[in-house]
C-alpha atoms as a PDB file:
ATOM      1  CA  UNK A   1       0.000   0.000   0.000  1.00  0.00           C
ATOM      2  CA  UNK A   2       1.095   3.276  -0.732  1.00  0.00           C
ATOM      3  CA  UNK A   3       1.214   6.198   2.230  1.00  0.00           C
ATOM      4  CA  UNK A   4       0.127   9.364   1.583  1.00  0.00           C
ATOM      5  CA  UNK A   5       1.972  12.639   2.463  1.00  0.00           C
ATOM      6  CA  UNK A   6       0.350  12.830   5.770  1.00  0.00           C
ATOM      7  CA  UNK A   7       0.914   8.962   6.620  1.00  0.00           C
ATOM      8  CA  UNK A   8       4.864   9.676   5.270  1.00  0.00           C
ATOM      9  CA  UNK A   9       4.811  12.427   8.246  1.00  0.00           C
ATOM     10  CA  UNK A  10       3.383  10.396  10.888  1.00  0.00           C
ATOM     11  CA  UNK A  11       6.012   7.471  10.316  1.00  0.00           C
ATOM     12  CA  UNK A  12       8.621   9.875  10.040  1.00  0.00           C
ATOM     13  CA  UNK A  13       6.939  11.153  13.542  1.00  0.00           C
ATOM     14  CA  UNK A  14       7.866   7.570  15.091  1.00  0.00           C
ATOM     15  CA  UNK A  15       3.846   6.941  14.455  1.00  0.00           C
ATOM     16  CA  UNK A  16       4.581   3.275  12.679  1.00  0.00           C
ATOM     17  CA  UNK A  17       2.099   2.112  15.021  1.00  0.00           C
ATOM     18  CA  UNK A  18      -1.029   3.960  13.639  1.00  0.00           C
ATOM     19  CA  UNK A  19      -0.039   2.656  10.220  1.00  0.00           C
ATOM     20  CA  UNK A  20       0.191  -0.621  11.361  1.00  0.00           C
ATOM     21  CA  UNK A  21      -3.220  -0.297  13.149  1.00  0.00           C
ATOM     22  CA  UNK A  22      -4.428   1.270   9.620  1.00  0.00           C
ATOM     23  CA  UNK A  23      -3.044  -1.700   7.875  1.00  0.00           C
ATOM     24  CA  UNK A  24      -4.903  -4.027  10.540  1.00  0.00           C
ATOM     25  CA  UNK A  25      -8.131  -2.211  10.215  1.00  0.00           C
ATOM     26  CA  UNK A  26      -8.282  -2.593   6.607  1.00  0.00           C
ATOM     27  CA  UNK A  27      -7.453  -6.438   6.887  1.00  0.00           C
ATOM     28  CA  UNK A  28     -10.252  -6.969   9.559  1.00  0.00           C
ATOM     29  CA  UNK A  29     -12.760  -4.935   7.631  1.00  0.00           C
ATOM     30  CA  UNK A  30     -11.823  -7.402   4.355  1.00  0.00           C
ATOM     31  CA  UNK A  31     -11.730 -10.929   6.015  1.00  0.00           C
ATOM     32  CA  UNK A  32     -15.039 -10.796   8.161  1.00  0.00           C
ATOM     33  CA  UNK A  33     -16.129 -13.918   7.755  1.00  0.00           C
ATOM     34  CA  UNK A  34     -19.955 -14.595   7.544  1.00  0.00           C
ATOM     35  CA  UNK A  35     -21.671 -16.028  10.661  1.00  0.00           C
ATOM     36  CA  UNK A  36     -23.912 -18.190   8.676  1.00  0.00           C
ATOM     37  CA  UNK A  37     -22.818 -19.076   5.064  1.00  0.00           C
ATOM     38  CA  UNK A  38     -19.016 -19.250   6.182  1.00  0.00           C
ATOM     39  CA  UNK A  39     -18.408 -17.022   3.457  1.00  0.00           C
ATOM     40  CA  UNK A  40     -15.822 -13.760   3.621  1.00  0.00           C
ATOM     41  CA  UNK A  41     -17.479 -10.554   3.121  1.00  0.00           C
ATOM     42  CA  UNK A  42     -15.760  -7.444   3.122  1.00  0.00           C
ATOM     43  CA  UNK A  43     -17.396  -5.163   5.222  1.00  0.00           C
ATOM     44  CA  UNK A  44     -17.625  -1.474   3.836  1.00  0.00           C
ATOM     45  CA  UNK A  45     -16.342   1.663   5.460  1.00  0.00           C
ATOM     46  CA  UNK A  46     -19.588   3.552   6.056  1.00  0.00           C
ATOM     47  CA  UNK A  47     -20.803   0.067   7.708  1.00  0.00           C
ATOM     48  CA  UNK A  48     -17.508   0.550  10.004  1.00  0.00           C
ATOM     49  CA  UNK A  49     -18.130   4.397  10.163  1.00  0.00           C
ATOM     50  CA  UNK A  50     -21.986   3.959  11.206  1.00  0.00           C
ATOM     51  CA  UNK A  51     -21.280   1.453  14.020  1.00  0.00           C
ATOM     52  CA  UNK A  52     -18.844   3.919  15.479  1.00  0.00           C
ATOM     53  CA  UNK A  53     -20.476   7.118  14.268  1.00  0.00           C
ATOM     54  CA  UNK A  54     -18.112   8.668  12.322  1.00  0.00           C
ATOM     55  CA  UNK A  55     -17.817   9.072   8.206  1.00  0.00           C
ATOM     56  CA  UNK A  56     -16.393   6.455   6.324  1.00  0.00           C
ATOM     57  CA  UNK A  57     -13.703   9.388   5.488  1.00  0.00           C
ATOM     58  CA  UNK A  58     -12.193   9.109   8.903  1.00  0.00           C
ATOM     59  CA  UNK A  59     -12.065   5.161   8.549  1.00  0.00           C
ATOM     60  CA  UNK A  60     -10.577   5.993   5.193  1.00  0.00           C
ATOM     61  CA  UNK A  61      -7.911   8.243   7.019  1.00  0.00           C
ATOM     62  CA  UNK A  62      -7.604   5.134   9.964  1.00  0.00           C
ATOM     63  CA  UNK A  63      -6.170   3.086   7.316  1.00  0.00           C
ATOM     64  CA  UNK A  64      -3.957   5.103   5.621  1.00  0.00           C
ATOM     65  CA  UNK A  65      -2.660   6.078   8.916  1.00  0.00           C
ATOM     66  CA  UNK A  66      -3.241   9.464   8.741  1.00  0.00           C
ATOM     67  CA  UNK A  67      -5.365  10.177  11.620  1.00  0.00           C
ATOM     68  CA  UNK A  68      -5.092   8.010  14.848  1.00  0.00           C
ATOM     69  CA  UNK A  69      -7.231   5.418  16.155  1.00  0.00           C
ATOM     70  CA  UNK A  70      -8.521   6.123  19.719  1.00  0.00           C
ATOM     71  CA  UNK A  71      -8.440   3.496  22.099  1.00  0.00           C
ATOM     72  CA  UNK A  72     -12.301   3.513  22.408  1.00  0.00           C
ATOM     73  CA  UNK A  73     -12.880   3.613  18.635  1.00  0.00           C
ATOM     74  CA  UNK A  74     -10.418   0.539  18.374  1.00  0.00           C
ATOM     75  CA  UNK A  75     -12.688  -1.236  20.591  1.00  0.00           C
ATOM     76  CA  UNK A  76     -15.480  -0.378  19.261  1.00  0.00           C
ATOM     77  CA  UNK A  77     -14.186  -1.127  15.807  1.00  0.00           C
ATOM     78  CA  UNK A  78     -13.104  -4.663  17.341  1.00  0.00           C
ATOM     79  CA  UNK A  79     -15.838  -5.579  18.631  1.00  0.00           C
ATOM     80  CA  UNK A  80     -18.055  -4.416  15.609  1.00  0.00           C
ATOM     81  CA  UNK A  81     -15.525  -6.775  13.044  1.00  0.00           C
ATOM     82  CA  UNK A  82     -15.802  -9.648  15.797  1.00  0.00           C
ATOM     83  CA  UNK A  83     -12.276  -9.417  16.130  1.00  0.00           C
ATOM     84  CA  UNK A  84     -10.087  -9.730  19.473  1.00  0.00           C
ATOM     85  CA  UNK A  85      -8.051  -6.635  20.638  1.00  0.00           C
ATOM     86  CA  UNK A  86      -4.829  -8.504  19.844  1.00  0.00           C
ATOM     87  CA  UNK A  87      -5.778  -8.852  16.250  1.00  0.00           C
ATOM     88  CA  UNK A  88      -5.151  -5.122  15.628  1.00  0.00           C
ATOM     89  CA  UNK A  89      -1.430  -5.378  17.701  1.00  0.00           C
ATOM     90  CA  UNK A  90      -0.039  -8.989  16.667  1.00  0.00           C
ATOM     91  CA  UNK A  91       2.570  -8.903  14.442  1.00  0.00           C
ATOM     92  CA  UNK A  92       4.156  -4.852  15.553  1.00  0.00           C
ATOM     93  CA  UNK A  93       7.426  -5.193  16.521  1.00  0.00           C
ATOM     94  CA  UNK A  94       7.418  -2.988  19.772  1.00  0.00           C
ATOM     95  CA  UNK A  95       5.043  -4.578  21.576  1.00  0.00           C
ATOM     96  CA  UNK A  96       6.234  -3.548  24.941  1.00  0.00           C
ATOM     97  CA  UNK A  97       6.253   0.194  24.377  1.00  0.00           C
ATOM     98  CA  UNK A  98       2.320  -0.216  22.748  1.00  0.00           C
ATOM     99  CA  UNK A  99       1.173  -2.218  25.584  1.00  0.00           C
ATOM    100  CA  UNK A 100       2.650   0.705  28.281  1.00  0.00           C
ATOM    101  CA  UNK A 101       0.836   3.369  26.112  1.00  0.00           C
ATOM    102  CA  UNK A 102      -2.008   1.186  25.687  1.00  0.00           C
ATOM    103  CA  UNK A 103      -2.247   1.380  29.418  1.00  0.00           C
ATOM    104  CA  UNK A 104      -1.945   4.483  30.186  1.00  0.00           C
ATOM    105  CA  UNK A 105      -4.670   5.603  27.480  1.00  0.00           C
ATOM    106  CA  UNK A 106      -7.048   2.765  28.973  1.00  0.00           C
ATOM    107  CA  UNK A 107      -6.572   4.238  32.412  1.00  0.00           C
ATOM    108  CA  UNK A 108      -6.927   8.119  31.120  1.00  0.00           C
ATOM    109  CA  UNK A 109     -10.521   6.908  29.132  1.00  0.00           C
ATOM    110  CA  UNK A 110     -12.001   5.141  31.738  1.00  0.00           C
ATOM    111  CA  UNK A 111     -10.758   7.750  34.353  1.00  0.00           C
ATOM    112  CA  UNK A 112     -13.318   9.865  32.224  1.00  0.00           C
ATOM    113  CA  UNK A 113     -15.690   7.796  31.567  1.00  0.00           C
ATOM    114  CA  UNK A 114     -15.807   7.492  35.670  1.00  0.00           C
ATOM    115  CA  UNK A 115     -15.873  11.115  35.882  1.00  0.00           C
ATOM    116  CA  UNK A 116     -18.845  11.687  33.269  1.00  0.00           C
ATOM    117  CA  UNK A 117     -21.220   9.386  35.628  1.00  0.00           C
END
């Protein structure tokens, strides 16, 4: 896949990660595979984009890695594709250094999410 401009600025930014999480994205979206028939389906952005209320531009923009994915819209977007968390992160090198942000993010949402009840 090419990168865009933007995506070229983010990796040069030490942002590999939201790439790879683009990349990811993009794979989930196009190997759902069909509760009943079996069957893979590819499951199209403004499907993706409805489920977490966004445009399908911004999923568009997830994987190209231009924008990043929040940690609740990577949930969301997990558990909309029926895919487990560790889908998105298996396979990135620096595993260590995603899970401690991971973390941290995690605590700082729910710490809001606590705060907004």
């Amino acid at each position: 896949m090419r990168l865009s401009p933007k995506a070229k600025k983010n990796q040069q930014e030490d942002n590999a990660f939201y790439i790879h999480l683009g990349k990811k994205l993009r794979q989930a979206r196009r190997t759902k595979v069909n509760e009943f028939t079996g069957k893979e389906t590819i499951v199209p952005q403004t499907k993706v984009a409805n489920a977490l209320k966004t445009t399908f531009q911004q999923i568009g923009k997830y994987e190209k890695g231009e924008n990043r994915i929040p940690v609740v819209n990577l949930i969301k977007i997990s558990k909309f594709l029926k895919k487990p968390l560790s889908y998105f992160l298996e396979e990135y090198q620096e595993l260590d250094v995603v899970a401690e942000e991971f973390n941290m993010a995690f605590q700082i949402e729910s710490e809001k999410i606590q705060e907004g009840k």
